[in-house]
PDB file of N, CA and C in Angstrom:
ATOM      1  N   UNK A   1      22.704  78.754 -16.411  1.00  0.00           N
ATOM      2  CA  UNK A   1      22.531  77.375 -16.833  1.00  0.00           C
ATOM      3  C   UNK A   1      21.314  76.795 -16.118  1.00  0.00           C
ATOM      4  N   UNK A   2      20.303  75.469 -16.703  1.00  0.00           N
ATOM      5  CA  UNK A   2      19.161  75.076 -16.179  1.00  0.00           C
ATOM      6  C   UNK A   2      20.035  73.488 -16.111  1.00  0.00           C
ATOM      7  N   UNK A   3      19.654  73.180 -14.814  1.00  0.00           N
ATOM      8  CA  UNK A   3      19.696  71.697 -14.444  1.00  0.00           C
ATOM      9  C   UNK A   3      18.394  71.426 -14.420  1.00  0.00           C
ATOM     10  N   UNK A   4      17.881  70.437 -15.315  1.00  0.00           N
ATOM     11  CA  UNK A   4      16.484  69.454 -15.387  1.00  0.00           C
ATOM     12  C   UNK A   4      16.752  67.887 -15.418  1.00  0.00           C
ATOM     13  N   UNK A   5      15.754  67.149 -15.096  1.00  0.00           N
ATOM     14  CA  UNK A   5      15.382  65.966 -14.622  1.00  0.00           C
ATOM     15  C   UNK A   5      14.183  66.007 -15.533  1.00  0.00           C
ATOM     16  N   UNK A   6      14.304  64.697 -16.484  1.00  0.00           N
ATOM     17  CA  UNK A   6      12.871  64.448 -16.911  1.00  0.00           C
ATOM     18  C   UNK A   6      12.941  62.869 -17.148  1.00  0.00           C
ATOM     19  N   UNK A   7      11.578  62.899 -16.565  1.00  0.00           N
ATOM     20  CA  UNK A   7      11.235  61.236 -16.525  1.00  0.00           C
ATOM     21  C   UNK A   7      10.477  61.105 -17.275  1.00  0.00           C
ATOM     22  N   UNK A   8      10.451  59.708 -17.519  1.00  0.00           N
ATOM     23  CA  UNK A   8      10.670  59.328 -18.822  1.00  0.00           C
ATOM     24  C   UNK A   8       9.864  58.049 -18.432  1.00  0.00           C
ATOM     25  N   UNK A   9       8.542  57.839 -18.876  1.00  0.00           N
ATOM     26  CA  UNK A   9       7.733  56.463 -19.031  1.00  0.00           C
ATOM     27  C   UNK A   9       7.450  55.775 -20.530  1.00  0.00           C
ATOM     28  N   UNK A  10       7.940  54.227 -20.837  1.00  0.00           N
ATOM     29  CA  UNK A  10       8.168  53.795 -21.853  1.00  0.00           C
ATOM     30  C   UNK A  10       6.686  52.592 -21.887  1.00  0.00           C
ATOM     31  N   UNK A  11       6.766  52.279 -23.232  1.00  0.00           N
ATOM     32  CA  UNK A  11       5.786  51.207 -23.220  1.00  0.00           C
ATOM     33  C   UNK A  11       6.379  50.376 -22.622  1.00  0.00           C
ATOM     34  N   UNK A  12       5.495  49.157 -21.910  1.00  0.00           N
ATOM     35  CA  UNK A  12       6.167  48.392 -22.053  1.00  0.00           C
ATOM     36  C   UNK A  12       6.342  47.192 -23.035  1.00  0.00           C
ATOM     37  N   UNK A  13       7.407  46.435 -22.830  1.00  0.00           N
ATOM     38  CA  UNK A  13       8.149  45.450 -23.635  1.00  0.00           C
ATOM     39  C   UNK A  13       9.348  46.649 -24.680  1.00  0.00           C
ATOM     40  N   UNK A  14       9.122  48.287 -24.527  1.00  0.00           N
ATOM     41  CA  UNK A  14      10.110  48.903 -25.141  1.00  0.00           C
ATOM     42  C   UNK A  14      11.502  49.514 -24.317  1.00  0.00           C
ATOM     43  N   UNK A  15      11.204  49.194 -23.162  1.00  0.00           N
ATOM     44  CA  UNK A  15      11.982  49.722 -22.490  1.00  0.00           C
ATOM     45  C   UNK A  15      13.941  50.037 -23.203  1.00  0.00           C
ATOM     46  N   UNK A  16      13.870  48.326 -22.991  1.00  0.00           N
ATOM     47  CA  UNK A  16      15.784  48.854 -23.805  1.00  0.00           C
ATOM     48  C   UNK A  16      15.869  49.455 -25.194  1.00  0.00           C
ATOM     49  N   UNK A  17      14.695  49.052 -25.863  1.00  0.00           N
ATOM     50  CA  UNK A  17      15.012  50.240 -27.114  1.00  0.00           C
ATOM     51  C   UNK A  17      14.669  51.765 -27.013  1.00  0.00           C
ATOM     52  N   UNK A  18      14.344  52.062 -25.840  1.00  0.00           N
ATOM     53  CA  UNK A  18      14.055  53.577 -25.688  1.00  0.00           C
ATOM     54  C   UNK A  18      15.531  54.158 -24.227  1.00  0.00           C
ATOM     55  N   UNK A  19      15.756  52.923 -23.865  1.00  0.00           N
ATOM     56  CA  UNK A  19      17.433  53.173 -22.918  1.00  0.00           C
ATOM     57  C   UNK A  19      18.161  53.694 -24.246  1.00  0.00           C
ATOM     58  N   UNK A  20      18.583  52.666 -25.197  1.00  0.00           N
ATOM     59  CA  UNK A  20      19.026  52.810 -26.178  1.00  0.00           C
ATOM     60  C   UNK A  20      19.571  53.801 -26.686  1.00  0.00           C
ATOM     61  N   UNK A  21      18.239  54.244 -26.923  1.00  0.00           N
ATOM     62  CA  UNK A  21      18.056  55.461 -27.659  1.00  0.00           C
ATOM     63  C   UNK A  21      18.385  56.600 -26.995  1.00  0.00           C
ATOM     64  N   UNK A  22      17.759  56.899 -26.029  1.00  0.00           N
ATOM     65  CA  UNK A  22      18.252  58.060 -24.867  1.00  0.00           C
ATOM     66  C   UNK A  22      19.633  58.305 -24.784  1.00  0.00           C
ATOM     67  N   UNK A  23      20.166  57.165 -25.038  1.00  0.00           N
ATOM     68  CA  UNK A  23      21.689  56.837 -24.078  1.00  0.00           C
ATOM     69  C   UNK A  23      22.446  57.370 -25.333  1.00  0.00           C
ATOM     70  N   UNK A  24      21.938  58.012 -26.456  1.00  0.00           N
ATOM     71  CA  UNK A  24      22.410  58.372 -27.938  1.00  0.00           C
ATOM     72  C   UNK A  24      22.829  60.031 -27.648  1.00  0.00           C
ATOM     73  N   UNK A  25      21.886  60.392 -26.907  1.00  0.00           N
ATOM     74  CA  UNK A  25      21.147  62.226 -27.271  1.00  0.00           C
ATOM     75  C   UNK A  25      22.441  62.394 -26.496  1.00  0.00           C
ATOM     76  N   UNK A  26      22.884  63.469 -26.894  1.00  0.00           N
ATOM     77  CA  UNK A  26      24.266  64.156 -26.277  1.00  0.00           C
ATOM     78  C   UNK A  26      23.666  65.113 -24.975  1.00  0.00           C
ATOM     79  N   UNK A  27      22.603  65.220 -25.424  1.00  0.00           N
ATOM     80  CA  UNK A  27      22.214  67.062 -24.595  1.00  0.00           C
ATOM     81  C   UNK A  27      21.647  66.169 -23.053  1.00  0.00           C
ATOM     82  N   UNK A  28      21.748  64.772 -22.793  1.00  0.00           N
ATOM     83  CA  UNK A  28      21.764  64.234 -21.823  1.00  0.00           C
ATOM     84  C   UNK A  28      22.763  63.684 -21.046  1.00  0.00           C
ATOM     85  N   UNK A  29      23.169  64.520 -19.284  1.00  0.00           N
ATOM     86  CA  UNK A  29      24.347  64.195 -19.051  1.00  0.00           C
ATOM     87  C   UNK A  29      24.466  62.732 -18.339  1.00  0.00           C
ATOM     88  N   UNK A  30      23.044  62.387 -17.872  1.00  0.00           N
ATOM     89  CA  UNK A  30      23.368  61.460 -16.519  1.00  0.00           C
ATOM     90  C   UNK A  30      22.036  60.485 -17.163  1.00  0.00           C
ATOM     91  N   UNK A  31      21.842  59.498 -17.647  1.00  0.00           N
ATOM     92  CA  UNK A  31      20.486  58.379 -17.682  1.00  0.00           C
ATOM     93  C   UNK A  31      20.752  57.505 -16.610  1.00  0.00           C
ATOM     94  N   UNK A  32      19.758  57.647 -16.081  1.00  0.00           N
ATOM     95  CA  UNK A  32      19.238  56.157 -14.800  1.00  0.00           C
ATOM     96  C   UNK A  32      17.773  55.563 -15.199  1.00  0.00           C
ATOM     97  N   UNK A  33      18.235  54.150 -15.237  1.00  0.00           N
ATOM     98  CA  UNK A  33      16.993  53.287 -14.921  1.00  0.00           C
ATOM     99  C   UNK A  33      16.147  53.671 -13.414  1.00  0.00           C
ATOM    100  N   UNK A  34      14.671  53.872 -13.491  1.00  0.00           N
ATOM    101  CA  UNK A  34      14.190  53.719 -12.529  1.00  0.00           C
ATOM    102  C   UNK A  34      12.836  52.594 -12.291  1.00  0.00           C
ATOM    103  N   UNK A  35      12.489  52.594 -10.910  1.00  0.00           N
ATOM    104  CA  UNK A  35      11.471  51.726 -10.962  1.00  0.00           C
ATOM    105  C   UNK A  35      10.182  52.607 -10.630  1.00  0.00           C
ATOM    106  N   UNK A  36       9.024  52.390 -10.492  1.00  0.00           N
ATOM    107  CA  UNK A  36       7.801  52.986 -10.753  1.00  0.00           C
ATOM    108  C   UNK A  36       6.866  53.296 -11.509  1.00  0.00           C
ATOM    109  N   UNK A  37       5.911  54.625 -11.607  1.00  0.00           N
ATOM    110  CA  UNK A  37       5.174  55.280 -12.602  1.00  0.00           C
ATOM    111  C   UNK A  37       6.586  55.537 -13.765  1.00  0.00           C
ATOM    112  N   UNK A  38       7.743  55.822 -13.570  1.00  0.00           N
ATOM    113  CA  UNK A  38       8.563  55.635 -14.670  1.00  0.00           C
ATOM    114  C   UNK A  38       9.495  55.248 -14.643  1.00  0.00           C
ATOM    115  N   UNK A  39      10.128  54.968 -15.998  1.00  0.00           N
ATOM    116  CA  UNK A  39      11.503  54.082 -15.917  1.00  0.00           C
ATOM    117  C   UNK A  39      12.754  54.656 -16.149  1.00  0.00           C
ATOM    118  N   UNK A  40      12.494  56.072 -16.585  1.00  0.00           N
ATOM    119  CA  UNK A  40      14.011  56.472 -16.823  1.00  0.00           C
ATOM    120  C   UNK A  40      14.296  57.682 -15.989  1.00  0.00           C
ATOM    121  N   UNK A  41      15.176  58.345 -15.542  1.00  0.00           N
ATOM    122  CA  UNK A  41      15.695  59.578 -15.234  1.00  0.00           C
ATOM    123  C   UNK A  41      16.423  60.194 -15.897  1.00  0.00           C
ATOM    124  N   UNK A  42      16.376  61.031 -16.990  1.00  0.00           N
ATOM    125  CA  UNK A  42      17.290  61.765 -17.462  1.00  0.00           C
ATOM    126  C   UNK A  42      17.948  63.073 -16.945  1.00  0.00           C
ATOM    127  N   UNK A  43      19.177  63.732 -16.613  1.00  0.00           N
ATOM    128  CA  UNK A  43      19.808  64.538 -15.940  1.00  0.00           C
ATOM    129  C   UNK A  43      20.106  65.515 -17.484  1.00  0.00           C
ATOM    130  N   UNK A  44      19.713  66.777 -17.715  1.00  0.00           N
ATOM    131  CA  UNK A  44      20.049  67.708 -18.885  1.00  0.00           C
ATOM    132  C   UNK A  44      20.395  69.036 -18.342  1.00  0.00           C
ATOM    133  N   UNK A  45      21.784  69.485 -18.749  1.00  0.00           N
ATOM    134  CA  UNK A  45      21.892  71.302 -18.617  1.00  0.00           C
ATOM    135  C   UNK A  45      21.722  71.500 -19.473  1.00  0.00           C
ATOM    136  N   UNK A  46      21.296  72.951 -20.021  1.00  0.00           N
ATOM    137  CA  UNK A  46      21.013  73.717 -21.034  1.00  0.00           C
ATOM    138  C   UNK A  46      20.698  75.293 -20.559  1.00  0.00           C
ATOM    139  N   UNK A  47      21.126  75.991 -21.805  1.00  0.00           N
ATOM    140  CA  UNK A  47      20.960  77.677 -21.121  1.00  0.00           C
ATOM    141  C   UNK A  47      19.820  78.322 -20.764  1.00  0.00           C
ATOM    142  N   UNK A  48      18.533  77.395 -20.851  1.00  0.00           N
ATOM    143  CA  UNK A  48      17.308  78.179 -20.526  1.00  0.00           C
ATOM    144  C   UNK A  48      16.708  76.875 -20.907  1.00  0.00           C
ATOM    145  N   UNK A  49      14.948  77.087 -19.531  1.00  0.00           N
ATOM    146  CA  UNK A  49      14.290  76.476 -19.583  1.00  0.00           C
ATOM    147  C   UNK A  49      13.527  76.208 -21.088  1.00  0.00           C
ATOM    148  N   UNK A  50      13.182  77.041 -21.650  1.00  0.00           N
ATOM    149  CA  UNK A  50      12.745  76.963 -22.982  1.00  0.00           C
ATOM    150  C   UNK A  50      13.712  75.790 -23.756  1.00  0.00           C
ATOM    151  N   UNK A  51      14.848  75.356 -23.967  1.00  0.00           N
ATOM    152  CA  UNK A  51      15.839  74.701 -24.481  1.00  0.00           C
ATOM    153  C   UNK A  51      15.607  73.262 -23.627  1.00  0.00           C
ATOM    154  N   UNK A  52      15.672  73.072 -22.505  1.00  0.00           N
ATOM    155  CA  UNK A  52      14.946  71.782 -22.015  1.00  0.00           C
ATOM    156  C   UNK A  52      13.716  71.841 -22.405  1.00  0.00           C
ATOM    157  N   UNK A  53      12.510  71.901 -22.495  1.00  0.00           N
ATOM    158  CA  UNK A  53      11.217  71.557 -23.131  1.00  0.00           C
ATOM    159  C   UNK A  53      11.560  71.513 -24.334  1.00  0.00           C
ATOM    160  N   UNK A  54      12.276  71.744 -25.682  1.00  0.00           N
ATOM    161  CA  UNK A  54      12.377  71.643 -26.888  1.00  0.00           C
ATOM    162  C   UNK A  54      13.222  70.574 -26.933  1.00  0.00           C
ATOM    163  N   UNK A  55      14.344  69.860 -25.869  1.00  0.00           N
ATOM    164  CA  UNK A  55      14.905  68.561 -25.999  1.00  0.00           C
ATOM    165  C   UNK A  55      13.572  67.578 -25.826  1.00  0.00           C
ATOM    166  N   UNK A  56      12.964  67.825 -24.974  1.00  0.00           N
ATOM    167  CA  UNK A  56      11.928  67.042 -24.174  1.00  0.00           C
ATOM    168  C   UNK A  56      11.117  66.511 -25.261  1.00  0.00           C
ATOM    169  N   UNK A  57      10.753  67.691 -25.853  1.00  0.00           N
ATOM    170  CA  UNK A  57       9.389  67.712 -27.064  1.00  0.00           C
ATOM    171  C   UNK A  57       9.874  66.756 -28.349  1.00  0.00           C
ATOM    172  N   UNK A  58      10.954  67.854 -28.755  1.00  0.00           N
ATOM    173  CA  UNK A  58      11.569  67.173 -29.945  1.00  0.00           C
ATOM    174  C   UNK A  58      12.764  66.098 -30.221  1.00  0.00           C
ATOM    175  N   UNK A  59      13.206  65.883 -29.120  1.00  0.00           N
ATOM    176  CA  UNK A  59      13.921  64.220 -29.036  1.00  0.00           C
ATOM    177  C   UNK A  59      13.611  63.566 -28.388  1.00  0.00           C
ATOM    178  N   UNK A  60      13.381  63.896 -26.939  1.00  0.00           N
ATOM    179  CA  UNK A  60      12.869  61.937 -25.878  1.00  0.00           C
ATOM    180  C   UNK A  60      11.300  61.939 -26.788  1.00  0.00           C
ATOM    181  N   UNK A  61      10.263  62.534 -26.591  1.00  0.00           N
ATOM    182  CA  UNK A  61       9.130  62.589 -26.650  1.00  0.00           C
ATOM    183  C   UNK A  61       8.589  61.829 -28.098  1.00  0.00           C
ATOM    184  N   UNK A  62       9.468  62.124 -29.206  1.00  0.00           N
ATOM    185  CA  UNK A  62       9.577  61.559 -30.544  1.00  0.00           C
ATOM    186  C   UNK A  62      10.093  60.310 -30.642  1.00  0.00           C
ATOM    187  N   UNK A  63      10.842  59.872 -29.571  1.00  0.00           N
ATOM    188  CA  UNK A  63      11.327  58.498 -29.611  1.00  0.00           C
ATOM    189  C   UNK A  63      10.555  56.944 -29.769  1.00  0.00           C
ATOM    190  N   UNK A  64      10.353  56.677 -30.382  1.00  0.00           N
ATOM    191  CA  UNK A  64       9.199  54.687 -30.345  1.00  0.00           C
ATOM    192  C   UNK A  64       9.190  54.375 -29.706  1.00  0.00           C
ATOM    193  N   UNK A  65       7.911  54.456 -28.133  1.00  0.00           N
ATOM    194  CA  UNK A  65       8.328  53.668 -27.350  1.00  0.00           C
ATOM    195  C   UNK A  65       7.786  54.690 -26.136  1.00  0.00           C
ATOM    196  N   UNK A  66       7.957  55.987 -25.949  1.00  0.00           N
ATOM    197  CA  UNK A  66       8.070  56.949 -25.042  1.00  0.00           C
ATOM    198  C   UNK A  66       6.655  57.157 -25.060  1.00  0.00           C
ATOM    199  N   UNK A  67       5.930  57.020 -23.775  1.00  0.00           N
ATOM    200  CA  UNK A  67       4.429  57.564 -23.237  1.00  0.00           C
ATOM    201  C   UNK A  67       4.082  58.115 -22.689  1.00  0.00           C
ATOM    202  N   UNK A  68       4.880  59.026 -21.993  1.00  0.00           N
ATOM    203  CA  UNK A  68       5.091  60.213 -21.616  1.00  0.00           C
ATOM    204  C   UNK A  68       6.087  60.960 -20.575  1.00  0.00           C
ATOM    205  N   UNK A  69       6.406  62.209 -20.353  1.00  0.00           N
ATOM    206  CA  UNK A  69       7.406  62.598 -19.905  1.00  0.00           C
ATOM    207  C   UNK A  69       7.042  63.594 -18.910  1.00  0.00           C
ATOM    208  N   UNK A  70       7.909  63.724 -17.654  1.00  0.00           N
ATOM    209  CA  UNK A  70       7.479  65.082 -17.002  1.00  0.00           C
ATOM    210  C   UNK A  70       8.847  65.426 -16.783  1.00  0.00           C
ATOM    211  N   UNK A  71       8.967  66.951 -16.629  1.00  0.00           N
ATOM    212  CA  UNK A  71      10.443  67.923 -16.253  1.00  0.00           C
ATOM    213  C   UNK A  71      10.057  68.068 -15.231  1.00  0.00           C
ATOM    214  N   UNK A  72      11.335  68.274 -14.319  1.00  0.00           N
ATOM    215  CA  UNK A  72      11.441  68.952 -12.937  1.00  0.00           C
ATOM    216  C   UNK A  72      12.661  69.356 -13.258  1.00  0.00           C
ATOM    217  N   UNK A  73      12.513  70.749 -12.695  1.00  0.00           N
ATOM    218  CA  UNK A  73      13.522  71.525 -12.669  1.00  0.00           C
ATOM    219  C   UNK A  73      13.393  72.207 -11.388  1.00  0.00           C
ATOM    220  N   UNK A  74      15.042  73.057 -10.978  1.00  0.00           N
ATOM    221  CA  UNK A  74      15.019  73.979 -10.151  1.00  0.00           C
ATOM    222  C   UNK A  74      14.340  75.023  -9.974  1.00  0.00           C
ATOM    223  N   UNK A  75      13.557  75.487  -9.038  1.00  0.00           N
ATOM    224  CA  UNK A  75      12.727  77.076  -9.505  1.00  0.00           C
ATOM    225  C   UNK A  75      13.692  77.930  -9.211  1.00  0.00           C
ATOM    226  N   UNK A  76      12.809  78.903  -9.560  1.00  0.00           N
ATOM    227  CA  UNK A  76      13.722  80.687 -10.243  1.00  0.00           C
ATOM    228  C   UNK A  76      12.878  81.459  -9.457  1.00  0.00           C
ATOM    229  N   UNK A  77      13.802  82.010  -8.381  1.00  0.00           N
ATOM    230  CA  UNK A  77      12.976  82.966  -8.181  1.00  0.00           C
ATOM    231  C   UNK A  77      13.572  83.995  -7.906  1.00  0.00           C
TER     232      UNK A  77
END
């Protein structure tokens, strides 16, 4: 299993419609508001890193509102 963290920077004035929205996606276990370079924390397991970057890409990243995203994950070694 992959535990990832991806943050999540929104336009602003979009912020609660991109909470919103996040707070929809199933494949996300834990959302936190944050303060800084970004505003959200999303917490995702999934069976392989490849499967987090394809949530990343093809649902937060597609969302109205979202300006960009970075993963952190656990390394593998």
């Amino acid at each position: 299993m992959t535990v990832g963290f991806i943050l999540i920077k929104a336009t602003s004035n979009y912020e609660h419609k991109v909470y919103d929205k996040l707070s929809k996606l199933s494949e996300i276990v834990k959302l936190h508001p944050a303060s800084g370079e970004y505003h959200f924390i999303a917490q995702i397991e999934t069976d392989s890193y490849d499967k987090l970057k394809s949530i990343d890409v093809e649902k937060i990243k597609s969302i109205e509102g979202v300006l960009r995203t970075k993963i952190i994950t656990e390394p593998k070694f």
